[in-house]
PDB file of N, CA and C in Angstrom:
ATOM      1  N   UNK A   1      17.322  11.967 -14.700  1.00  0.00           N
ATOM      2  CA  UNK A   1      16.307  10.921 -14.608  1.00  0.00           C
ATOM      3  C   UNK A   1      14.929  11.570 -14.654  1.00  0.00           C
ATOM      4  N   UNK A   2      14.171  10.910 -15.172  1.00  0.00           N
ATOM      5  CA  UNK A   2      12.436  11.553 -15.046  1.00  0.00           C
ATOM      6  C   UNK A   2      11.896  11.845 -13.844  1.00  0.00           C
ATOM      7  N   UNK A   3      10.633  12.172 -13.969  1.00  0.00           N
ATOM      8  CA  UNK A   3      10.010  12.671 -12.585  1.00  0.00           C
ATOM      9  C   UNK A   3      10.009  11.496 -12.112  1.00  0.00           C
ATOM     10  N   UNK A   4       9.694   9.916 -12.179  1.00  0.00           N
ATOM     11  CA  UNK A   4       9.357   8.826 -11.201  1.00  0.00           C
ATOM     12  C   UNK A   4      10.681   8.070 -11.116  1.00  0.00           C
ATOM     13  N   UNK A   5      11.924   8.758 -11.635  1.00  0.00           N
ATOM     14  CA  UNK A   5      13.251   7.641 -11.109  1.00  0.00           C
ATOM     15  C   UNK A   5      13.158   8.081  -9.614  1.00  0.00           C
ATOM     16  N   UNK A   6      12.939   8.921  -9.127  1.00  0.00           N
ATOM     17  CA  UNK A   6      13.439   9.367  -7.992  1.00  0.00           C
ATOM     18  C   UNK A   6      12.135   8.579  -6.704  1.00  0.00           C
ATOM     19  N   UNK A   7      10.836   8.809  -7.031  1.00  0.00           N
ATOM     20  CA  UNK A   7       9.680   8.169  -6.091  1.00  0.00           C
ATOM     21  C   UNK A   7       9.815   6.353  -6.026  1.00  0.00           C
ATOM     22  N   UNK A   8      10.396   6.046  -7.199  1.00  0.00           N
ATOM     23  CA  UNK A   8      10.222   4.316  -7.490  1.00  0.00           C
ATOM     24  C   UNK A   8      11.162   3.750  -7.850  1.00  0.00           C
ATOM     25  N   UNK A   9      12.325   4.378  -8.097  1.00  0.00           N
ATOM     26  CA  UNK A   9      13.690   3.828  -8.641  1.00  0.00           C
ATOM     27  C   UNK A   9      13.965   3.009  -7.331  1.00  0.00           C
ATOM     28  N   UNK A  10      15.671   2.375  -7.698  1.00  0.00           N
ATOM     29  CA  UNK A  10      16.058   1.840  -6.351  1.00  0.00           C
ATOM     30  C   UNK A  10      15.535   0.863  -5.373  1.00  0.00           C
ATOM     31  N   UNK A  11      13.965   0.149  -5.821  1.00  0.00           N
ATOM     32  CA  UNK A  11      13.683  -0.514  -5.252  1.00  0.00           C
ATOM     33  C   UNK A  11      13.648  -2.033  -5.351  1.00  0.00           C
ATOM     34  N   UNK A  12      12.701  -3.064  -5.003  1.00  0.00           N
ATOM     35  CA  UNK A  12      13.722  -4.435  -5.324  1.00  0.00           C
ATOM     36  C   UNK A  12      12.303  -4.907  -6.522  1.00  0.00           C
ATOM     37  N   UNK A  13      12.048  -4.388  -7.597  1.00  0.00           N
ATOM     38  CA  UNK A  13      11.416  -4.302  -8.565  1.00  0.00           C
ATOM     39  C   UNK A  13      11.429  -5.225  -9.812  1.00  0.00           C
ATOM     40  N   UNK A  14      10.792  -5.457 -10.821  1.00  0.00           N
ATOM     41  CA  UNK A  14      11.498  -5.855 -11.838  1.00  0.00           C
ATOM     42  C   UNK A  14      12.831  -5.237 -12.806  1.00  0.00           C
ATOM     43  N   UNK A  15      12.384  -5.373 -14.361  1.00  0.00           N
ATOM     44  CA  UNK A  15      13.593  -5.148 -14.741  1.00  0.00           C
ATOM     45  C   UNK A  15      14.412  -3.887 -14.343  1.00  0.00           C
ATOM     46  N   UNK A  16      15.558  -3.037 -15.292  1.00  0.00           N
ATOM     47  CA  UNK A  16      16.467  -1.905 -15.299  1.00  0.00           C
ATOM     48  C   UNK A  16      15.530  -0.964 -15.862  1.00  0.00           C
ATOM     49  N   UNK A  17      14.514  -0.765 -16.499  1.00  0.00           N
ATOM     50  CA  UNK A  17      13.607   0.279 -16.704  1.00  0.00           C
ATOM     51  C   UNK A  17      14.788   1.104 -17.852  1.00  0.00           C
ATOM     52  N   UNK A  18      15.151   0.005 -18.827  1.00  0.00           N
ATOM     53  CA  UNK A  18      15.846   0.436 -19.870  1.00  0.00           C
ATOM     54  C   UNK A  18      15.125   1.633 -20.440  1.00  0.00           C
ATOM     55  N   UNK A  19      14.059   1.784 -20.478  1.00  0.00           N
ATOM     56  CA  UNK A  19      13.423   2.998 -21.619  1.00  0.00           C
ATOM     57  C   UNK A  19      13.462   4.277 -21.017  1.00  0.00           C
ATOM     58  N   UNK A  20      13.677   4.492 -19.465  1.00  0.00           N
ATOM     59  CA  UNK A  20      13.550   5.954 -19.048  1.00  0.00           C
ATOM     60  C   UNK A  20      14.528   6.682 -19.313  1.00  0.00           C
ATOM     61  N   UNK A  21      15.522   6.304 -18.986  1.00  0.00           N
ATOM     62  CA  UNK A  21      16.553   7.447 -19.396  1.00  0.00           C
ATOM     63  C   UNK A  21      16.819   7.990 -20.902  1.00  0.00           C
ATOM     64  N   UNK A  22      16.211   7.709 -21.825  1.00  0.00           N
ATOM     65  CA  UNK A  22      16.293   8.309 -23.376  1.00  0.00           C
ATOM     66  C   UNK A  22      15.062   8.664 -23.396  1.00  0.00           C
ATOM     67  N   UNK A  23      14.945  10.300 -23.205  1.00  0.00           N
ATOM     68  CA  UNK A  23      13.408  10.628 -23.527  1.00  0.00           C
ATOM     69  C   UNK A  23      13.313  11.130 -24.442  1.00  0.00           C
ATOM     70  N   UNK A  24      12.697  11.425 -25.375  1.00  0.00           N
ATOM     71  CA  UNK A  24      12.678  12.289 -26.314  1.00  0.00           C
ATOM     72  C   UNK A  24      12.528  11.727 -27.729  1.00  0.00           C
ATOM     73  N   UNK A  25      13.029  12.848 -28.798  1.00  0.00           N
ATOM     74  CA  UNK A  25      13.098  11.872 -30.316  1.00  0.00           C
ATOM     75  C   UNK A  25      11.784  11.531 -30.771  1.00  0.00           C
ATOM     76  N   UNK A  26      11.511  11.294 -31.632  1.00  0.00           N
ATOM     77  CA  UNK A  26      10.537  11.095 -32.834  1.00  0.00           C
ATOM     78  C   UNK A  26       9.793   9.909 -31.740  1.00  0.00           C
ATOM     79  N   UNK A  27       9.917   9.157 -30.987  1.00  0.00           N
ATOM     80  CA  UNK A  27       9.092   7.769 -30.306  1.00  0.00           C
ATOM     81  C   UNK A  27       8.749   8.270 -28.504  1.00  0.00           C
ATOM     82  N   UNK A  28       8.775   9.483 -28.371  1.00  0.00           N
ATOM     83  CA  UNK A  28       7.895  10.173 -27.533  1.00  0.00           C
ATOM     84  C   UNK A  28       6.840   9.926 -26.835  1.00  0.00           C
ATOM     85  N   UNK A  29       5.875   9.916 -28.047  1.00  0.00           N
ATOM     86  CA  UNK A  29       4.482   9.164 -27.032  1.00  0.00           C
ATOM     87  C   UNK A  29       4.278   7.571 -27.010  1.00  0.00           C
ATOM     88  N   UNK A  30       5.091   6.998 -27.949  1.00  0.00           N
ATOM     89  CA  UNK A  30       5.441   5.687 -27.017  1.00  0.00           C
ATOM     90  C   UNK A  30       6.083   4.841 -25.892  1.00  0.00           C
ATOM     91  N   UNK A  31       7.349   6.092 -25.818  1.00  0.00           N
ATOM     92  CA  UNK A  31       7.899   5.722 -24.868  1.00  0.00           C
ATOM     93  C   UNK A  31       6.771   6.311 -23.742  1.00  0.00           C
ATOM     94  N   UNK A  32       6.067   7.490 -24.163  1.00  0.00           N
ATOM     95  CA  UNK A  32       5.747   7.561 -22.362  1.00  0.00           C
ATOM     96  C   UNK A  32       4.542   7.100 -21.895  1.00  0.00           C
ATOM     97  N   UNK A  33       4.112   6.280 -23.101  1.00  0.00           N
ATOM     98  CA  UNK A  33       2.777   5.066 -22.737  1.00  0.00           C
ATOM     99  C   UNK A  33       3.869   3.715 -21.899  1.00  0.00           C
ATOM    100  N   UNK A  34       4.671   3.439 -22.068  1.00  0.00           N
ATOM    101  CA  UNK A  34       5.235   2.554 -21.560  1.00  0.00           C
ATOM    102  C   UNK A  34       6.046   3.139 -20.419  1.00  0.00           C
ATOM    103  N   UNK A  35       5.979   4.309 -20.092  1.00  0.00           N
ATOM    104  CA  UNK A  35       6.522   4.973 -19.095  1.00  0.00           C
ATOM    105  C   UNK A  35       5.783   4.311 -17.967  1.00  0.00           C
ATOM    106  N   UNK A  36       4.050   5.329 -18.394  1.00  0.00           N
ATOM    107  CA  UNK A  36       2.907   5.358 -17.943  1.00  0.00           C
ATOM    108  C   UNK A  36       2.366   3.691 -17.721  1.00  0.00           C
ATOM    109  N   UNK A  37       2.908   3.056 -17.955  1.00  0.00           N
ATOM    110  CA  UNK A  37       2.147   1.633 -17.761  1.00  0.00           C
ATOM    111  C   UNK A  37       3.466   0.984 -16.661  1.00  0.00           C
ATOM    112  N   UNK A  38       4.805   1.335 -16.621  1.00  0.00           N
ATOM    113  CA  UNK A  38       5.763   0.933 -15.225  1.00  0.00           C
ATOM    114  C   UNK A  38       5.121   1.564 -14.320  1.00  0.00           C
ATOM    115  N   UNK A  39       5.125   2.555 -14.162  1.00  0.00           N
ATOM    116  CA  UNK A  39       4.600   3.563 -13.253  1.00  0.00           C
ATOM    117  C   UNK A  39       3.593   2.600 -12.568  1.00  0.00           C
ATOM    118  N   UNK A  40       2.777   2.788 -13.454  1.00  0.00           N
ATOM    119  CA  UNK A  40       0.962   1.873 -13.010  1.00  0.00           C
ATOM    120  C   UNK A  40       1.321   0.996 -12.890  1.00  0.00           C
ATOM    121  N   UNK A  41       2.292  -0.250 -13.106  1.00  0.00           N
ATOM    122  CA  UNK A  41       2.459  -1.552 -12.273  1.00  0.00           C
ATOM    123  C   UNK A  41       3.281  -1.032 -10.807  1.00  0.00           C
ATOM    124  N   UNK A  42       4.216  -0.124 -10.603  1.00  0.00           N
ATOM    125  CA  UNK A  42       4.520  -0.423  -9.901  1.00  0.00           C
ATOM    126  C   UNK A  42       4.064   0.143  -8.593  1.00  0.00           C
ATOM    127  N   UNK A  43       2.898   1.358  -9.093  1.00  0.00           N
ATOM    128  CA  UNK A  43       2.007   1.567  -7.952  1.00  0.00           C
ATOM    129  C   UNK A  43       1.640   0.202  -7.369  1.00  0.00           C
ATOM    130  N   UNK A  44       0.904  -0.144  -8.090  1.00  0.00           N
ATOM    131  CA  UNK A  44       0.050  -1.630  -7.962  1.00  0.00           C
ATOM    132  C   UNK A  44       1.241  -2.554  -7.097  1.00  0.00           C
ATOM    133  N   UNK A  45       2.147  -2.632  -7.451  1.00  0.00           N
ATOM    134  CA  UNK A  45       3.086  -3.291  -6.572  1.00  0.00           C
ATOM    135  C   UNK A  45       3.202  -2.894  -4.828  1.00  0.00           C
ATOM    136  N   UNK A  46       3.654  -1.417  -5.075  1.00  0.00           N
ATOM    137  CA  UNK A  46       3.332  -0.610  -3.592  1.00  0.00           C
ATOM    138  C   UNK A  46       2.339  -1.101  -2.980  1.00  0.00           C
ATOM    139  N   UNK A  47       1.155  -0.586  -3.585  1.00  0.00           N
ATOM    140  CA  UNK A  47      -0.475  -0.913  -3.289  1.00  0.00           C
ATOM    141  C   UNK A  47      -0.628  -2.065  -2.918  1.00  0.00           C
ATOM    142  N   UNK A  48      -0.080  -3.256  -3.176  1.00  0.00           N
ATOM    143  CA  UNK A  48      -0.061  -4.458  -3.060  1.00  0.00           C
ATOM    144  C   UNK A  48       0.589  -5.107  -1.844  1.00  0.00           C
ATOM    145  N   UNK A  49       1.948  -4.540  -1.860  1.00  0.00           N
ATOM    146  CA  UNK A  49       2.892  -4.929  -0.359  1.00  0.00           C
ATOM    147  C   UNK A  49       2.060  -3.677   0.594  1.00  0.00           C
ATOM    148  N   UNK A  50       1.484  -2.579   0.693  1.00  0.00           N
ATOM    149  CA  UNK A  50       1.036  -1.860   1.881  1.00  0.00           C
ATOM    150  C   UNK A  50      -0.281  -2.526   2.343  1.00  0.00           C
ATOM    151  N   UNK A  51      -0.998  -2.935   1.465  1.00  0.00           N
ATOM    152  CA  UNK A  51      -2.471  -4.195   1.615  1.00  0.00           C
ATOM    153  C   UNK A  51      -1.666  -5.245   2.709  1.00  0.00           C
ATOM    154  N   UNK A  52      -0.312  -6.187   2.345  1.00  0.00           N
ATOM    155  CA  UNK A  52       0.317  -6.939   3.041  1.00  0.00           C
ATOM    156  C   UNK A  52       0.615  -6.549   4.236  1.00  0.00           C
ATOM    157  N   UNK A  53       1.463  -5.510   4.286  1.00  0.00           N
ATOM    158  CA  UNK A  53       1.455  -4.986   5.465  1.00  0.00           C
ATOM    159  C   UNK A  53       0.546  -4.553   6.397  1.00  0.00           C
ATOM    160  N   UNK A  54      -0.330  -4.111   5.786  1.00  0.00           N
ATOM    161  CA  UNK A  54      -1.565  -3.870   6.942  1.00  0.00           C
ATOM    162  C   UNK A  54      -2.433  -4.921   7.680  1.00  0.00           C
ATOM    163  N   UNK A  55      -2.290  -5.813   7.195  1.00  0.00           N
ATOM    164  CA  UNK A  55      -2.819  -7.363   7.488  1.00  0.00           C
ATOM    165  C   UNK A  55      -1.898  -8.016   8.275  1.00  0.00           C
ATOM    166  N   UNK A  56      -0.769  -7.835   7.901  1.00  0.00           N
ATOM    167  CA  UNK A  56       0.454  -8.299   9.215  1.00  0.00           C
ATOM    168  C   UNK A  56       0.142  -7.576  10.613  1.00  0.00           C
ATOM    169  N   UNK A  57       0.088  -6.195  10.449  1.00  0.00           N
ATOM    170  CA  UNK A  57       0.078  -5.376  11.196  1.00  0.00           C
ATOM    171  C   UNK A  57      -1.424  -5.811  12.266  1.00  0.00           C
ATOM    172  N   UNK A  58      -2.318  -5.877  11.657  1.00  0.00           N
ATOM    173  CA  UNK A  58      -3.214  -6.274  12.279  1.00  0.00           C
ATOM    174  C   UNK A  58      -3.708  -7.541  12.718  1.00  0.00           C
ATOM    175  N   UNK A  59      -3.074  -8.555  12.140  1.00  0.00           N
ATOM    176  CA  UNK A  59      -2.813  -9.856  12.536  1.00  0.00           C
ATOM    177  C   UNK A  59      -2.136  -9.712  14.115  1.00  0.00           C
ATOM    178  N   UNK A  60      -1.124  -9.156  14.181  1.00  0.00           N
ATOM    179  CA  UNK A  60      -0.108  -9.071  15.280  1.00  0.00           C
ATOM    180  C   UNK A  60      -0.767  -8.112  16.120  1.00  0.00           C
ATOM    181  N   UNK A  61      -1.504  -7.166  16.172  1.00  0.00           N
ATOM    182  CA  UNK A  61      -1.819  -6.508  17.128  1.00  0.00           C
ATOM    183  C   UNK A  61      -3.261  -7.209  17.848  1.00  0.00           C
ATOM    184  N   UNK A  62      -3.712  -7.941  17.090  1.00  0.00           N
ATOM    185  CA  UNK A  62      -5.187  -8.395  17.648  1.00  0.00           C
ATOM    186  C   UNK A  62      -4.978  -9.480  18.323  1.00  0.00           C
ATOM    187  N   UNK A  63      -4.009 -10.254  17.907  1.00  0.00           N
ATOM    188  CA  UNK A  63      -3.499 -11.626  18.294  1.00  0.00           C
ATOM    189  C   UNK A  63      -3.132 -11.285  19.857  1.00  0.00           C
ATOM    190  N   UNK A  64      -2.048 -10.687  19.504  1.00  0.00           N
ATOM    191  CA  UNK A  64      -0.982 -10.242  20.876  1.00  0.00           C
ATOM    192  C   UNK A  64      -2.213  -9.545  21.957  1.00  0.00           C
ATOM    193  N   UNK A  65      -3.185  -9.111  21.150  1.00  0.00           N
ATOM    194  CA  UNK A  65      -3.773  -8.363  22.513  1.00  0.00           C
ATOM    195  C   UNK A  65      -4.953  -9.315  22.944  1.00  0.00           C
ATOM    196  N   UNK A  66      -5.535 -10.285  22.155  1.00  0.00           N
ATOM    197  CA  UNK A  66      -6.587 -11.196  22.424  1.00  0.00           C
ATOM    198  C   UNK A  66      -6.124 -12.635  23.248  1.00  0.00           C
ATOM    199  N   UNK A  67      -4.953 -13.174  22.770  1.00  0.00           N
ATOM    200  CA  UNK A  67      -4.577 -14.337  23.369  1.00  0.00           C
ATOM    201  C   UNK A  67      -3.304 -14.596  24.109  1.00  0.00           C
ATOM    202  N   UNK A  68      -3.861 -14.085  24.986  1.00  0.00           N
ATOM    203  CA  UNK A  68      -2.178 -14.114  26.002  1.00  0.00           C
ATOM    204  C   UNK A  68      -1.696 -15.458  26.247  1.00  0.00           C
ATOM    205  N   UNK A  69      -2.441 -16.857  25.802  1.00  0.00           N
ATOM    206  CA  UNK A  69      -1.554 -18.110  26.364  1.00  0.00           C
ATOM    207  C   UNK A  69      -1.969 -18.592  24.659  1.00  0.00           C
ATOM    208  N   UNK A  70      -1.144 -18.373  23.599  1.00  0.00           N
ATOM    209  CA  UNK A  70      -1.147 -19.244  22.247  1.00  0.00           C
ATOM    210  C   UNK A  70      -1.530 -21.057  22.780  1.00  0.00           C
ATOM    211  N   UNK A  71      -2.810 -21.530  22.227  1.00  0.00           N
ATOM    212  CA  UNK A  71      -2.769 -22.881  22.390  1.00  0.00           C
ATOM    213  C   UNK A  71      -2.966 -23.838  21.124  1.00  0.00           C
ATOM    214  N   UNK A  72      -3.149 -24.575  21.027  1.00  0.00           N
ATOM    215  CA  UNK A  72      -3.648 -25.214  19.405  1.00  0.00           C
ATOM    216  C   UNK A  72      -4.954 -25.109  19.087  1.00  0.00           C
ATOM    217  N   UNK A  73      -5.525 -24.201  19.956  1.00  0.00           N
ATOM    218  CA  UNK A  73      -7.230 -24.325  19.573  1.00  0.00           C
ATOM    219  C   UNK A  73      -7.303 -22.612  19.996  1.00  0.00           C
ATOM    220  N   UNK A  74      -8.494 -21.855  19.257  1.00  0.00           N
ATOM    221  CA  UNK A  74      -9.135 -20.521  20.369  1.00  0.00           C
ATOM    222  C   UNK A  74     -10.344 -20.681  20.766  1.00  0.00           C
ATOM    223  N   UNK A  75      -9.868 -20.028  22.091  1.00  0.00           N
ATOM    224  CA  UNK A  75     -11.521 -20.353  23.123  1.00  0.00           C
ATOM    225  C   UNK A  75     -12.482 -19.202  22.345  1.00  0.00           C
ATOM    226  N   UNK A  76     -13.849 -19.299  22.468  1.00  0.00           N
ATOM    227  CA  UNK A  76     -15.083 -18.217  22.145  1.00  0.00           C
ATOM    228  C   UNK A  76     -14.449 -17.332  22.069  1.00  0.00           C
ATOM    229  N   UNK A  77     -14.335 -16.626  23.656  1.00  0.00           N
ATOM    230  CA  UNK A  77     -13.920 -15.059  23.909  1.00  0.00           C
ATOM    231  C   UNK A  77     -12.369 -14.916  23.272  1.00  0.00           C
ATOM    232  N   UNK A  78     -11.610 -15.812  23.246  1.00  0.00           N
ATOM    233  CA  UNK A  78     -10.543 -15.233  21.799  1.00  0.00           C
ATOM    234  C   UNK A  78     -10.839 -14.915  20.584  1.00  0.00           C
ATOM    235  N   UNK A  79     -11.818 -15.755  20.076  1.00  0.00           N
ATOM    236  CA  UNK A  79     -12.583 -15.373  19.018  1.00  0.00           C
ATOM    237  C   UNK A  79     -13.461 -14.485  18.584  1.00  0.00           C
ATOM    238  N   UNK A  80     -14.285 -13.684  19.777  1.00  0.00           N
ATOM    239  CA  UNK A  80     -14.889 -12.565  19.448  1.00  0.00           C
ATOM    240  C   UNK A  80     -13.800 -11.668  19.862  1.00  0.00           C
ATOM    241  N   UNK A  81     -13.086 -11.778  20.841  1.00  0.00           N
ATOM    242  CA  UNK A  81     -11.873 -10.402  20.744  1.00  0.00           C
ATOM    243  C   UNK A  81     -11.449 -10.083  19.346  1.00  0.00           C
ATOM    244  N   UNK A  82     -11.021 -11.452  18.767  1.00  0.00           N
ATOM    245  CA  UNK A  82     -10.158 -10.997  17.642  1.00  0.00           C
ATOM    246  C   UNK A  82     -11.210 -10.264  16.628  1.00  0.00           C
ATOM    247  N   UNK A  83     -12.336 -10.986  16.461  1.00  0.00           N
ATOM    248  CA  UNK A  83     -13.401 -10.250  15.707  1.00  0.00           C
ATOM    249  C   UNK A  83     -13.858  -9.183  16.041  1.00  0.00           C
ATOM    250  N   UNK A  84     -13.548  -8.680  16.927  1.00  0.00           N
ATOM    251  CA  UNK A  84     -14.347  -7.068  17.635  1.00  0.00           C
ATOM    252  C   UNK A  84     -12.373  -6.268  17.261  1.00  0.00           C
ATOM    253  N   UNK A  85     -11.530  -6.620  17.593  1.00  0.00           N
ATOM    254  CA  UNK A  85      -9.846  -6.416  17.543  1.00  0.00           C
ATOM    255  C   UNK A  85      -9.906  -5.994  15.848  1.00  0.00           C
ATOM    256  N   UNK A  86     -10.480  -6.821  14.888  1.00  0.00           N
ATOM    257  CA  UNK A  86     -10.406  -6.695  13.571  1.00  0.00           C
ATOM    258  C   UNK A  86     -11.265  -5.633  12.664  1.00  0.00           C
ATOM    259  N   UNK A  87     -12.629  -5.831  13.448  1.00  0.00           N
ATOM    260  CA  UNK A  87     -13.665  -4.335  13.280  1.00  0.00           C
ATOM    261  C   UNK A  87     -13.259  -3.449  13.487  1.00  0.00           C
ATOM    262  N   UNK A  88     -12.695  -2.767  14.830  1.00  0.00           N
ATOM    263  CA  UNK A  88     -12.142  -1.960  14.840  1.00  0.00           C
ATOM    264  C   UNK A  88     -11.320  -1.258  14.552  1.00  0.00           C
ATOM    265  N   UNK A  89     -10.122  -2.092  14.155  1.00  0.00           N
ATOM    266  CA  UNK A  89      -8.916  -2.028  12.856  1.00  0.00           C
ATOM    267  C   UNK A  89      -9.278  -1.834  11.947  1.00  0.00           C
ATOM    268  N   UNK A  90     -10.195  -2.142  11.742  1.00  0.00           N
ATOM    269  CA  UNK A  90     -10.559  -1.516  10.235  1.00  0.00           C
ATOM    270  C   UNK A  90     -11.489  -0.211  10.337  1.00  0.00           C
ATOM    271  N   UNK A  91     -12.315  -0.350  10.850  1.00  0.00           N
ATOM    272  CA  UNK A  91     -12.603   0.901  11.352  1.00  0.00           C
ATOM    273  C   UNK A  91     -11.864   1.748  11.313  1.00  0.00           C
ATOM    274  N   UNK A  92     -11.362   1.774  11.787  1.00  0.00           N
ATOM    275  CA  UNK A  92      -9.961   3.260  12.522  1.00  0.00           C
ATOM    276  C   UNK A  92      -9.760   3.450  11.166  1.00  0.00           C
ATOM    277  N   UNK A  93      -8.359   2.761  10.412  1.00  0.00           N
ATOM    278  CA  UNK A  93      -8.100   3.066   9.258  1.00  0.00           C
ATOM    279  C   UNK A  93      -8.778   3.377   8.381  1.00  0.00           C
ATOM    280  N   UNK A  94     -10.306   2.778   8.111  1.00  0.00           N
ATOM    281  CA  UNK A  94     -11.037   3.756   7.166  1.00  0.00           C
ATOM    282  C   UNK A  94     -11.212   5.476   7.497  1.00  0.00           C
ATOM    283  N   UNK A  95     -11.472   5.618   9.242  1.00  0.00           N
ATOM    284  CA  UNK A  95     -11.603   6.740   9.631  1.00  0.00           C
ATOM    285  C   UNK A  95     -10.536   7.413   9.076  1.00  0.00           C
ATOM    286  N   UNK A  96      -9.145   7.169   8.922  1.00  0.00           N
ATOM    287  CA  UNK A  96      -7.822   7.699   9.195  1.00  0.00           C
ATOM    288  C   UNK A  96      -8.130   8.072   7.360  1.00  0.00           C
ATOM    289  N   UNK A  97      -8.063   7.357   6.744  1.00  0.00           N
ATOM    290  CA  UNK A  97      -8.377   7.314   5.474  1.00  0.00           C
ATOM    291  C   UNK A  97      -8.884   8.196   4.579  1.00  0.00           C
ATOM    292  N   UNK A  98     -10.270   8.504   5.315  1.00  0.00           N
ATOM    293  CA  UNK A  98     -11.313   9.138   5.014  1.00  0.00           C
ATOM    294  C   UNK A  98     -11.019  10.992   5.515  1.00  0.00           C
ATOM    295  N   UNK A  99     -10.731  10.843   6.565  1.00  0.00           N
ATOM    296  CA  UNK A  99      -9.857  12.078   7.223  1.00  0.00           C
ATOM    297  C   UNK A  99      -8.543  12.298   6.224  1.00  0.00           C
ATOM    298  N   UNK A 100      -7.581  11.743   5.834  1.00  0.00           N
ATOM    299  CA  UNK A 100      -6.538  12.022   5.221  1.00  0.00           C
ATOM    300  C   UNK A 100      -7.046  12.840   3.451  1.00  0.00           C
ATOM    301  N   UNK A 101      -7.980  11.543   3.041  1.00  0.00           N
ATOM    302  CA  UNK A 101      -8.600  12.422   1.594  1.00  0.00           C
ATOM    303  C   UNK A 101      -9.040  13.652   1.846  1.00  0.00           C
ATOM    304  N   UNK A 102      -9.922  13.844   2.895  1.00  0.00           N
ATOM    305  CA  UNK A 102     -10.800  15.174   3.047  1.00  0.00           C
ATOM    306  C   UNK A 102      -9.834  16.342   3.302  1.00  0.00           C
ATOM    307  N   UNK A 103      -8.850  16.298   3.828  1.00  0.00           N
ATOM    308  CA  UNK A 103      -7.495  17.272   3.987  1.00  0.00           C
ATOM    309  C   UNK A 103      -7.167  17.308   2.998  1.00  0.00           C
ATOM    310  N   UNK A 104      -6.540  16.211   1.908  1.00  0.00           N
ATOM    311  CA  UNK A 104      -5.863  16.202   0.619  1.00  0.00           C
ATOM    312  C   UNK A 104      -6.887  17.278  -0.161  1.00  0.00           C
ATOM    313  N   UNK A 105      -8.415  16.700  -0.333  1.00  0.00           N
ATOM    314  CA  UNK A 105      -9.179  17.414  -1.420  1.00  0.00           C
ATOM    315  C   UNK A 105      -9.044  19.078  -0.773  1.00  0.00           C
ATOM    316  N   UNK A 106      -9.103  19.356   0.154  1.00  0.00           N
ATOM    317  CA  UNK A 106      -9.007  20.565   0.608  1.00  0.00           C
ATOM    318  C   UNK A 106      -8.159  21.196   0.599  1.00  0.00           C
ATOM    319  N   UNK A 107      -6.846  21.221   1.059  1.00  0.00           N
ATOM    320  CA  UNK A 107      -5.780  21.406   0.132  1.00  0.00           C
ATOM    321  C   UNK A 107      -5.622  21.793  -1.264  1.00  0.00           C
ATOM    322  N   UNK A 108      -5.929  21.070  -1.749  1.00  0.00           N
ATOM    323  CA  UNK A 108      -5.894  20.987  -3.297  1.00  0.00           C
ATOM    324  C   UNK A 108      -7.290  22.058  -4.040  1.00  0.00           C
ATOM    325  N   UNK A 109      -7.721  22.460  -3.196  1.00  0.00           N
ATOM    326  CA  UNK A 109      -8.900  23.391  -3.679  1.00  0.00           C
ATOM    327  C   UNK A 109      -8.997  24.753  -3.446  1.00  0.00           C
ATOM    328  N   UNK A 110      -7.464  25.078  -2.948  1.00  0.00           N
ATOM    329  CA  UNK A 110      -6.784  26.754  -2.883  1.00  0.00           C
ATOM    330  C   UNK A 110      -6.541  27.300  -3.639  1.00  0.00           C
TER     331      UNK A 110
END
C-alpha cells in the first residue's frame, strides 16, 4: 500500500480509494494528482471532525463547570462564566498550539 494507506486507510470515509493500489505505468502523474487531492480531502475531513470535537469538548467543560442547576433560562453570572470558560479555552489551546509549532519548527531545523 502507499505511504497514506496506512495514516488514513480504514477509516469510515468515502469511497474504496480504487486508484491507490496500482501505482505506476505510463498514468503516474495522474494517478498521483488524484492521489494528492484524497489525501487533501481527507485531511480536511480530519481537520473538520477535530474542529467538532473541540467545540464539544469545550461546550461540556464550560457548561459542567458554569451551571451546576441546568434551567430553561441562564442567569448573568452563567453567562459571563461561560464567556470568560470559552476565552480561556481558547486561549490555552492557541497557547498549546503555538508551543507545539515552535518545537515542530525546531526540530525540523537540525
Amino acid at each position: 500500500m502507499d505511504k497514506y494507506g496506512g495514516k488514513y486507510g480504514g477509516g469510515g470515509g468515502g469511497g474504496g480509494g480504487g486508484g491507490m493500489s496500482s501505482m505506476g505505468g505510463a498514468s503516474g502523474a495522474p494517478q498521483d494528482a488524484q492521489i494528492q487531492a484524497q489525501v487533501a480531502q481527507l485531511e480536511q475531513q480530519v481537520n473538520t471532525e477535530h474542529v467538532k470535537m473541540m467545540i464539544q469538548l469545550q461546550q461540556q467543560t464550560c457548561f459542567k463547570k458554569c451551571v451546576p442547576k441546568p434551567g430553561s433560562t441562564l442567569d448573568r453570572g452563567e453567562q459571563e462564566c461561560i464567556g470568560n470558560c470559552v476565552d480561556r479555552f481558547n486561549e490555552s489551546f492557541e497557547f498549546v498550539t503555538q508551543t507545539f509549532i515552535k518545537a515542530q519548527q525546531s526540530m525540523g531545523g537540525r
